[in-house]
N, C-alpha and C. Protein backbone atom coordinates (compact mmCIF):
# COMPACT_ATOMS: atom_id res chain seq x y z
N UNK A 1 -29.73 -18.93 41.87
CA UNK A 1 -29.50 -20.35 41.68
C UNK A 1 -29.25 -20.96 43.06
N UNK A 2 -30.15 -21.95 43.11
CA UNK A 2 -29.46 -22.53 44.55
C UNK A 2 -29.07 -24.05 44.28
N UNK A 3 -28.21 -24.79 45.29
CA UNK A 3 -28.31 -25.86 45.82
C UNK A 3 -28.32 -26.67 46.07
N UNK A 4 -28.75 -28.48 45.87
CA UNK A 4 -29.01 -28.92 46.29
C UNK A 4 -28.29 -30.38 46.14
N UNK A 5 -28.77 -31.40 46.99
CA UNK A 5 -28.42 -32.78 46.73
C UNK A 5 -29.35 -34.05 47.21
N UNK A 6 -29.02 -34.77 46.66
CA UNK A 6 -29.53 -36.06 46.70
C UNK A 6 -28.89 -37.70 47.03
N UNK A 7 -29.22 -38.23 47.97
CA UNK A 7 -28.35 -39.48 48.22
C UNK A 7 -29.55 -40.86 47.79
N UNK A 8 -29.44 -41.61 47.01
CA UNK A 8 -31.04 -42.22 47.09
C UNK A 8 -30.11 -43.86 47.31
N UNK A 9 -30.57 -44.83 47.96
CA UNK A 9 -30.46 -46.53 48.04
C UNK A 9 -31.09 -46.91 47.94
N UNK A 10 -31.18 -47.97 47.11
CA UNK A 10 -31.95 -48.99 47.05
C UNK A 10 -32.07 -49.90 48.10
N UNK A 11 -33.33 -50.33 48.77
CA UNK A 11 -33.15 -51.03 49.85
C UNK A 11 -33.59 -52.70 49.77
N UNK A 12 -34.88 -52.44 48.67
CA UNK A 12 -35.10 -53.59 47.74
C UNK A 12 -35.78 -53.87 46.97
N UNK A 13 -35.94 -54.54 45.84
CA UNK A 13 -36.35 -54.91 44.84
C UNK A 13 -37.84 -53.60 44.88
N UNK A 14 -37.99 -52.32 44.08
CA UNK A 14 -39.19 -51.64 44.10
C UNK A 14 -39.09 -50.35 45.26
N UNK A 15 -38.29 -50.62 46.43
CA UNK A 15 -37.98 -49.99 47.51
C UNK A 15 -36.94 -49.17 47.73
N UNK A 16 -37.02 -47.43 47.59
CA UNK A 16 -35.42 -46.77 47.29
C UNK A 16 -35.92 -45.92 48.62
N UNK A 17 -34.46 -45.43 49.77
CA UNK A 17 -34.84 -44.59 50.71
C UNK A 17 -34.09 -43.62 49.77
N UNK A 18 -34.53 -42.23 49.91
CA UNK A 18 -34.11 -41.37 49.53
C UNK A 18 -33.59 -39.97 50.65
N UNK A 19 -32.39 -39.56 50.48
CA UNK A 19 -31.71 -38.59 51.28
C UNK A 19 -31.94 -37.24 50.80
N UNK A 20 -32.14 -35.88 50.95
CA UNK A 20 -32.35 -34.97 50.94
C UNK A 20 -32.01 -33.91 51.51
N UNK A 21 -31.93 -32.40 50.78
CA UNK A 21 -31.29 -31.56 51.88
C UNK A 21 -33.20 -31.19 52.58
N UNK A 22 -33.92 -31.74 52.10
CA UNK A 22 -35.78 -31.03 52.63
C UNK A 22 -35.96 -32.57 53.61
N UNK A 23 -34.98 -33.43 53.48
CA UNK A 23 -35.18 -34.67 54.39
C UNK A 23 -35.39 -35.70 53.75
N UNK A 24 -35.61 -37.28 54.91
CA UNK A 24 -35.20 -38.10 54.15
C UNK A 24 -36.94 -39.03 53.54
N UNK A 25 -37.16 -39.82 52.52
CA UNK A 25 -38.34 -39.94 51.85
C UNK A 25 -38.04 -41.77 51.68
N UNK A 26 -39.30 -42.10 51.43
CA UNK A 26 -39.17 -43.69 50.65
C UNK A 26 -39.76 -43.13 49.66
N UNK A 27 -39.42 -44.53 48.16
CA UNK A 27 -40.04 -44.30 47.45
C UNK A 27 -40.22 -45.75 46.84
N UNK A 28 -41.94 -45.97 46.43
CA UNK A 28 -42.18 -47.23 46.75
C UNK A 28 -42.54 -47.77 44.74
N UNK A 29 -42.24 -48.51 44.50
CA UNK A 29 -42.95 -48.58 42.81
C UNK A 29 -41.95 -49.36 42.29
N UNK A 30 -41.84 -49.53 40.85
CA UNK A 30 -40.94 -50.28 39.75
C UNK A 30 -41.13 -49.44 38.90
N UNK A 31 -40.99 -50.12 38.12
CA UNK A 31 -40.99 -49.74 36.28
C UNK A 31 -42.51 -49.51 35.86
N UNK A 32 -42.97 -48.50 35.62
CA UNK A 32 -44.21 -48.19 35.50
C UNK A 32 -44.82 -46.59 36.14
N UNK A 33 -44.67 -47.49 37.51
CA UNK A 33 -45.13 -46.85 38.76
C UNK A 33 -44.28 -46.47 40.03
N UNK A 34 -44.12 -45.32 40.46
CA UNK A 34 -43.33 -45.24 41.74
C UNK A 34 -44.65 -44.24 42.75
N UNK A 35 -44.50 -44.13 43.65
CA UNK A 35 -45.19 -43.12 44.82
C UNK A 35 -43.63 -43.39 46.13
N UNK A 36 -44.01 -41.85 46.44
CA UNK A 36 -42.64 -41.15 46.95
C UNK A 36 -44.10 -40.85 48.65
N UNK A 37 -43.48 -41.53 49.57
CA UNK A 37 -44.17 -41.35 50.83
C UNK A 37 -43.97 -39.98 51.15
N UNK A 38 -43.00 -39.28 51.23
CA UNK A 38 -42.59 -37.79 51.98
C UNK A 38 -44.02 -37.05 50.95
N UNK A 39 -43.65 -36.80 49.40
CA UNK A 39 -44.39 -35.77 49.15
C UNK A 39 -45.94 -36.19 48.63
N UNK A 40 -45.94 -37.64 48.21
CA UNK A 40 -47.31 -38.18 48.01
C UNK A 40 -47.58 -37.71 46.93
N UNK A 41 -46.60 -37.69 45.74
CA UNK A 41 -46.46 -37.68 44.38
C UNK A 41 -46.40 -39.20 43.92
N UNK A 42 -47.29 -39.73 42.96
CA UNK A 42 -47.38 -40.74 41.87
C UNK A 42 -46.85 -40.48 40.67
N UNK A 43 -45.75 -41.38 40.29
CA UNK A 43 -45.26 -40.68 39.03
C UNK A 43 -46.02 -42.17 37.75
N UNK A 44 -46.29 -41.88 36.98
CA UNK A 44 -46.38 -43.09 35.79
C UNK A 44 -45.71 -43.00 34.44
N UNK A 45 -44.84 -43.75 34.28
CA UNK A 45 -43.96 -43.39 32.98
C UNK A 45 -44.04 -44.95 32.24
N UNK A 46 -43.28 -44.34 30.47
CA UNK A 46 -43.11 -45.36 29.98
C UNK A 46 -42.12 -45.71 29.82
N UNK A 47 -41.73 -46.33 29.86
CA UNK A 47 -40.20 -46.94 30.07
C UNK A 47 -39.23 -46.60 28.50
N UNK A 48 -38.40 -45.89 28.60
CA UNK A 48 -37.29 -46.25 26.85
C UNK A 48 -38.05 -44.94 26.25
N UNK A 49 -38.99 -44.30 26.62
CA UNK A 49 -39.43 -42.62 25.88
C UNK A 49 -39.30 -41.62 26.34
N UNK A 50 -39.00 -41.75 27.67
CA UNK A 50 -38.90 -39.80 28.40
C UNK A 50 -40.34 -39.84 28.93
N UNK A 51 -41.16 -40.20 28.66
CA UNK A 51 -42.35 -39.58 28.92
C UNK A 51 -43.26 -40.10 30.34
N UNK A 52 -43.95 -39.11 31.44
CA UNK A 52 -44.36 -39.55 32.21
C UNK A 52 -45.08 -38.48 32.59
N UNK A 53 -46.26 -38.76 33.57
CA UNK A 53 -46.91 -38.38 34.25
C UNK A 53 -47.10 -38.34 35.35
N UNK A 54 -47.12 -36.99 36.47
CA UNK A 54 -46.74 -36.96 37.88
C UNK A 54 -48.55 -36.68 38.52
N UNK A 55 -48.81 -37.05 39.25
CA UNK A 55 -50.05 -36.99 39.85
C UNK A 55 -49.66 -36.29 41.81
N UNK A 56 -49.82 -35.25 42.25
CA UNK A 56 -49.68 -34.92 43.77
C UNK A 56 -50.46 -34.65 44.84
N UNK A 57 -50.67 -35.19 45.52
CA UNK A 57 -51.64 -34.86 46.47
C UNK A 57 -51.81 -33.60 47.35
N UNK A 58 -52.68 -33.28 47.43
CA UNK A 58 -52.60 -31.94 48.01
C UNK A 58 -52.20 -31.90 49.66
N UNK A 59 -51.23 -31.07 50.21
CA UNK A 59 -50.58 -31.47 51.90
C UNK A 59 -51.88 -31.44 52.76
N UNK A 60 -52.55 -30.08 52.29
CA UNK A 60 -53.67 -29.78 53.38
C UNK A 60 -54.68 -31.58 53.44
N UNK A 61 -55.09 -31.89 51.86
CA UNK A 61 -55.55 -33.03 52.21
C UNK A 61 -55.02 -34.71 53.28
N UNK A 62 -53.63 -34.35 52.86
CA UNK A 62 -52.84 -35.54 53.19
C UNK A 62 -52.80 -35.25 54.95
N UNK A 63 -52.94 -34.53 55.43
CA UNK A 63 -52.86 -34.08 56.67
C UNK A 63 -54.58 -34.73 57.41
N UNK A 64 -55.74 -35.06 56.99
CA UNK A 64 -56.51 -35.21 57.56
C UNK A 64 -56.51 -37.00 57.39
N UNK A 65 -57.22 -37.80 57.94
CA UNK A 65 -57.62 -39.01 58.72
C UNK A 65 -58.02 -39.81 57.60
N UNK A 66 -59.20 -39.64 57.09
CA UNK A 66 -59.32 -40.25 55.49
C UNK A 66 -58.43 -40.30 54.42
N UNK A 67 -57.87 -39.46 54.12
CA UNK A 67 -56.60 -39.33 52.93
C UNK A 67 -55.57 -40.40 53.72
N UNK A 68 -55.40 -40.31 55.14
CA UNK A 68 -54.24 -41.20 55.52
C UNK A 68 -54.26 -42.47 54.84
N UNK A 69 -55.49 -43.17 55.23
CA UNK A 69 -55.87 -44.18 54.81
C UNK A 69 -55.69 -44.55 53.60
N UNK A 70 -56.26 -43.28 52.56
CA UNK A 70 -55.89 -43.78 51.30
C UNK A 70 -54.48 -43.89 50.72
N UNK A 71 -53.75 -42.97 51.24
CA UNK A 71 -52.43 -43.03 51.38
C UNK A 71 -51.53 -44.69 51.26
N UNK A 72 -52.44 -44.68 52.78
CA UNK A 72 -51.83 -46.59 53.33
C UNK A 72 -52.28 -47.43 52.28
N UNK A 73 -53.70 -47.01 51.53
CA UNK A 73 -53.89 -47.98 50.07
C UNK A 73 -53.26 -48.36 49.45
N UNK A 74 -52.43 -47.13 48.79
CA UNK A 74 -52.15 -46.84 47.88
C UNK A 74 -50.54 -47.32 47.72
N UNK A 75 -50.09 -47.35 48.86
CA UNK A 75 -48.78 -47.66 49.70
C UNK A 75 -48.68 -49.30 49.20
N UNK A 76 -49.71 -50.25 50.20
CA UNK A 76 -50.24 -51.07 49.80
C UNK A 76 -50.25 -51.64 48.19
N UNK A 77 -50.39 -50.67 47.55
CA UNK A 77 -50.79 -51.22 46.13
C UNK A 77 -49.87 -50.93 45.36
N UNK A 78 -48.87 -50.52 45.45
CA UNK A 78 -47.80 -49.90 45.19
C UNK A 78 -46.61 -51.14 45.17
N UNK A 79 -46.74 -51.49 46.74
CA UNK A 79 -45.78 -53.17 47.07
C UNK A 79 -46.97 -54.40 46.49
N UNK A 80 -47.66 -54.51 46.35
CA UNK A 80 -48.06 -55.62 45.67
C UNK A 80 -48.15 -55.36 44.25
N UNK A 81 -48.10 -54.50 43.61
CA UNK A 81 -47.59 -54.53 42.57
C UNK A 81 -45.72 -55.14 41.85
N UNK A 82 -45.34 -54.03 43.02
CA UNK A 82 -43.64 -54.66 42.36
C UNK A 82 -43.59 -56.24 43.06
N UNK A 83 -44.20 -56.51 43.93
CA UNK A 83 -43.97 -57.91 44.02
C UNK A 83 -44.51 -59.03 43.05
N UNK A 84 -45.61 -58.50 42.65
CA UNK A 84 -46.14 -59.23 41.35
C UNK A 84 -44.82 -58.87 40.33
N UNK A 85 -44.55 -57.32 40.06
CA UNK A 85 -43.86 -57.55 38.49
C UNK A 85 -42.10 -58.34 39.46
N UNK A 86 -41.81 -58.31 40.08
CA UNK A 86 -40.62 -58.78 40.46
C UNK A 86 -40.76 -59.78 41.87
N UNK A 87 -40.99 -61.24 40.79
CA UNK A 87 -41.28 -62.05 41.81
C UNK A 87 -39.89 -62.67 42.71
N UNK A 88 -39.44 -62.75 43.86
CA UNK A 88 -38.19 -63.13 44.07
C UNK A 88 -38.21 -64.96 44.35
C-alpha cells in the first residue's frame, strides 16, 4: 500500500491548479468536461450519476510537435467552452 496526496485550487471559474506528490498539473474544463495538462487525460462525465469516461493520450505521442499542437487545441477548446457554459 502506498501513499499519497493531493492539494488541488481553484484558480477560476473552469481552472483548478493541482498539487501532487508526481508534481504540480492544471486542470482545465467544467461540468461535463475537464482535460488535466500534466497527464493529457480528458475526462467526460454526467453530472448527479457516477458515470464517466476517461480518454489518455499516449506520452510517447504527446512528446512529438504535431500532438503539441493538438494539445494547444484542445486546451483552447476546453477554455472556450467553460467560458461559454460560465459566462462572468
Amino acid at each position: 500500500m502506498s501513499w499519497s496526496w493531493t492539494k488541488s485550487s481553484k484558480v477560476a471559474p473552469g481552472v483548478r491548479i493541482d498539487l501532487s506528490k508526481n508534481g504540480p498539473s492544471m486542470s482545465l474544463g467544467g461540468n461535463g468536461v475537464t482535460y488535466n495538462t500534466r497527464t493529457g487525460r480528458t475526462t467526460y462525465s454526467i453530472r448527479g450519476t457516477g458515470l464517466r469516461y476517461t480518454t489518455s493520450s499516449n506520452k510517447q505521442n504527446r512528446a512529438s510537435s504535431s500532438t503539441g499542437s493538438s494539445s494547444v487545441a484542445i486546451v483552447v477548446l476546453a477554455i472556450l467552452c467553460t467560458v461559454l457554459m460560465f459566462p462572468v
